[in-house]
N, C-alpha and C. Protein backbone atom coordinates (compact mmCIF):
# COMPACT_ATOMS: atom_id res chain seq x y z
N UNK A 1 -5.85 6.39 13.17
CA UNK A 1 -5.57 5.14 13.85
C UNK A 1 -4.10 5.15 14.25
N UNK A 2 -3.79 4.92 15.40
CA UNK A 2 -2.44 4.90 16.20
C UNK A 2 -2.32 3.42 16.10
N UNK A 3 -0.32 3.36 16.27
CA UNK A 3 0.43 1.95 16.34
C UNK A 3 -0.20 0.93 17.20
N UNK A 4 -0.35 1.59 18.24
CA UNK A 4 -1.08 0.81 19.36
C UNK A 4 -2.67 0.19 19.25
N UNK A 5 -3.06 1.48 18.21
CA UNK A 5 -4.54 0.76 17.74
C UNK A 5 -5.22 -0.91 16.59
N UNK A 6 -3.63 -0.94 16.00
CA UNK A 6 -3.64 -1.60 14.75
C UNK A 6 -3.29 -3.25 15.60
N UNK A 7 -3.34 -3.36 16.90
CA UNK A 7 -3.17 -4.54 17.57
C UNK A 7 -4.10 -5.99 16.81
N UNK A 8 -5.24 -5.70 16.72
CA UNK A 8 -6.26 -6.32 16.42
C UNK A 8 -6.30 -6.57 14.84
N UNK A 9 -5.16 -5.80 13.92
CA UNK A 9 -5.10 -6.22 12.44
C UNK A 9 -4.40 -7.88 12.34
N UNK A 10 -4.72 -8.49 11.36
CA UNK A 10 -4.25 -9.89 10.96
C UNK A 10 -2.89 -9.79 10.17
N UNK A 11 -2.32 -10.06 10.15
CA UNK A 11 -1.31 -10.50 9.40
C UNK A 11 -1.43 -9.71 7.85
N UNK A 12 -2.39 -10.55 7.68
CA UNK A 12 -3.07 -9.86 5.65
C UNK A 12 -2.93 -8.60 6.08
N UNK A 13 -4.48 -8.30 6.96
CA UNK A 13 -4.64 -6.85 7.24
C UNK A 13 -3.54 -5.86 7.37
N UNK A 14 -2.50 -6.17 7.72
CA UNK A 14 -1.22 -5.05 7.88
C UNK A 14 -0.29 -5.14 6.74
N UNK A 15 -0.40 -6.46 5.94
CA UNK A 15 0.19 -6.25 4.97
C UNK A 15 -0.65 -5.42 3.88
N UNK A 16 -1.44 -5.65 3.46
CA UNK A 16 -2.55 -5.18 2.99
C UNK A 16 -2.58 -3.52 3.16
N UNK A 17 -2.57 -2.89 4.19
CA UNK A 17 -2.39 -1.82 4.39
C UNK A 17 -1.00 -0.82 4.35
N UNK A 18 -0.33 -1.63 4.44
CA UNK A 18 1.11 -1.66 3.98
C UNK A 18 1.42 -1.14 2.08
N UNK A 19 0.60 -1.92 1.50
CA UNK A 19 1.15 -2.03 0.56
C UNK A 19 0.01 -0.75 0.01
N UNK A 20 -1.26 -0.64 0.29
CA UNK A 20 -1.88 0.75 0.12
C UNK A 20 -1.08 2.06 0.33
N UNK A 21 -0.57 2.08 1.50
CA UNK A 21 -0.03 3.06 1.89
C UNK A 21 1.06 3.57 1.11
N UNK A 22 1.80 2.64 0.35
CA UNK A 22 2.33 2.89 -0.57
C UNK A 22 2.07 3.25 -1.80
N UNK A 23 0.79 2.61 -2.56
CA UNK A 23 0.12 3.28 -3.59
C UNK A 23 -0.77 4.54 -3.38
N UNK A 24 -0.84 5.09 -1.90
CA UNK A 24 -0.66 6.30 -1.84
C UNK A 24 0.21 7.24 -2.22
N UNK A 25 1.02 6.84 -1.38
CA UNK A 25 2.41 8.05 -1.73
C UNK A 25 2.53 8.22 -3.50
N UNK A 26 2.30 7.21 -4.13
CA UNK A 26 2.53 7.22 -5.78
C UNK A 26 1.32 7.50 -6.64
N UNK A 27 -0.03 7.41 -5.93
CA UNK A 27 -1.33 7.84 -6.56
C UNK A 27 -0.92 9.19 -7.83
N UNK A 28 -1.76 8.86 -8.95
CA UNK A 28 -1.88 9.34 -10.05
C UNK A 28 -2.62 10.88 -9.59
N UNK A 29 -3.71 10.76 -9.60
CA UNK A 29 -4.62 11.71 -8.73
C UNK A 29 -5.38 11.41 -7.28
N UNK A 30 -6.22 12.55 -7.36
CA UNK A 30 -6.75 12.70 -5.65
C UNK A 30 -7.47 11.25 -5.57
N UNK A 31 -8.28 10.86 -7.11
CA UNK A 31 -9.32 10.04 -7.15
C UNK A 31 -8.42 8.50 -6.29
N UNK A 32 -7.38 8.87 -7.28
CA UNK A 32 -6.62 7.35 -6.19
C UNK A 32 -6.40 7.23 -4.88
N UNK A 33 -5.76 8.25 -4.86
CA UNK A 33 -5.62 8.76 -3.05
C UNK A 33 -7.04 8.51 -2.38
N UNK A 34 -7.93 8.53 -2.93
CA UNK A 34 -9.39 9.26 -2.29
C UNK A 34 -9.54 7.25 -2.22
N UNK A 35 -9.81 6.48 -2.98
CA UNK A 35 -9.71 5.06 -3.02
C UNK A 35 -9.18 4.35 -2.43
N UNK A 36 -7.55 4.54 -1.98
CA UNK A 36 -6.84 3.96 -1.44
C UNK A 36 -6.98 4.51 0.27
N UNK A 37 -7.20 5.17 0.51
CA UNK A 37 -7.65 5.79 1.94
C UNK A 37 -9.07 5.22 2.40
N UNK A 38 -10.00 4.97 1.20
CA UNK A 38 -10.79 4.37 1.68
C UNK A 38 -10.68 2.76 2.00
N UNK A 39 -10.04 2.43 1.03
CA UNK A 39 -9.95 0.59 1.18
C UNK A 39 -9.32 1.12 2.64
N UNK A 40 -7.91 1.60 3.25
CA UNK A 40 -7.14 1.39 4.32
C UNK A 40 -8.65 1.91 5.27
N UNK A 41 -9.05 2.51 5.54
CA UNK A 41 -10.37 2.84 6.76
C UNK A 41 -11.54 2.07 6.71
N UNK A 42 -11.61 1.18 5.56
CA UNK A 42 -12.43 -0.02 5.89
C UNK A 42 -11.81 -0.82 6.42
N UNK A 43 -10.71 -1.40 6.06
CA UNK A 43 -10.16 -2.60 6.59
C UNK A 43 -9.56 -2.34 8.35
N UNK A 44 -9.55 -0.98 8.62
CA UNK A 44 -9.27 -0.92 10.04
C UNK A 44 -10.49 -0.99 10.76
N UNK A 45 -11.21 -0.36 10.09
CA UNK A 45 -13.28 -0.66 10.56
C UNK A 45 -13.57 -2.13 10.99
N UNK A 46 -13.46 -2.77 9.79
CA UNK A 46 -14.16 -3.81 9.79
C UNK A 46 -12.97 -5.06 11.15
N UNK A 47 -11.59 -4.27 11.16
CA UNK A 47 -10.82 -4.96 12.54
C UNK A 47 -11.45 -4.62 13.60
N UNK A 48 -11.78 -3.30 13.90
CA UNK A 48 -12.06 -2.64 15.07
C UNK A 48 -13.55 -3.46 15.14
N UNK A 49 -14.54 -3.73 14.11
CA UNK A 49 -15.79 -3.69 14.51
C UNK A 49 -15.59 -5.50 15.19
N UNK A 50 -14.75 -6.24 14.23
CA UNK A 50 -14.84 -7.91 15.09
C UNK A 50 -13.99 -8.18 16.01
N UNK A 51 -13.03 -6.93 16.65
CA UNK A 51 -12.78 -7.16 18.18
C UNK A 51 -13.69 -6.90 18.65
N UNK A 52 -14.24 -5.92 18.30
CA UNK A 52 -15.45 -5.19 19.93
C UNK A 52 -16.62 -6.43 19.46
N UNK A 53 -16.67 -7.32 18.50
CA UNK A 53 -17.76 -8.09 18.87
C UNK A 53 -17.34 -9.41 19.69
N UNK A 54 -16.43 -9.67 19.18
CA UNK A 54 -14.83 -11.27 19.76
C UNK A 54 -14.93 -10.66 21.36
N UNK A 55 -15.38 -9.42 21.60
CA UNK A 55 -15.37 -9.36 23.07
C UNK A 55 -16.52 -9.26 23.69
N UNK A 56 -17.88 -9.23 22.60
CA UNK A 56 -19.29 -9.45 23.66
C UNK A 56 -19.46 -10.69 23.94
């Protein structure tokens, strides 16, 4: 996901991802990393999926 893609995140949503991104860099093991990558690619999913519906 590119800068330009994250238009459609909320406020939460970027903080939120923000603060993952950081308990990345500090993850214990992969298992965390592997967790925290997932919460961040849902929460850009679930942006991406209620623009493209906010626009049918």
């Amino acid at each position: 996901m590119t800068i330009s893609d994250s238009h459609y995140l909320s406020e939460e949503e970027r903080n939120r991802i923000d603060e993952l991104k950081e308990k990345v860099k500090y993850a214990k093991d992969d298992d965390d990393v592997k967790r925290y990558t997932t919460q961040i690619t849902l929460i850009y999913e679930k942006a991406r999926v209620r623009e493209e519906t906010s626009r049918a």
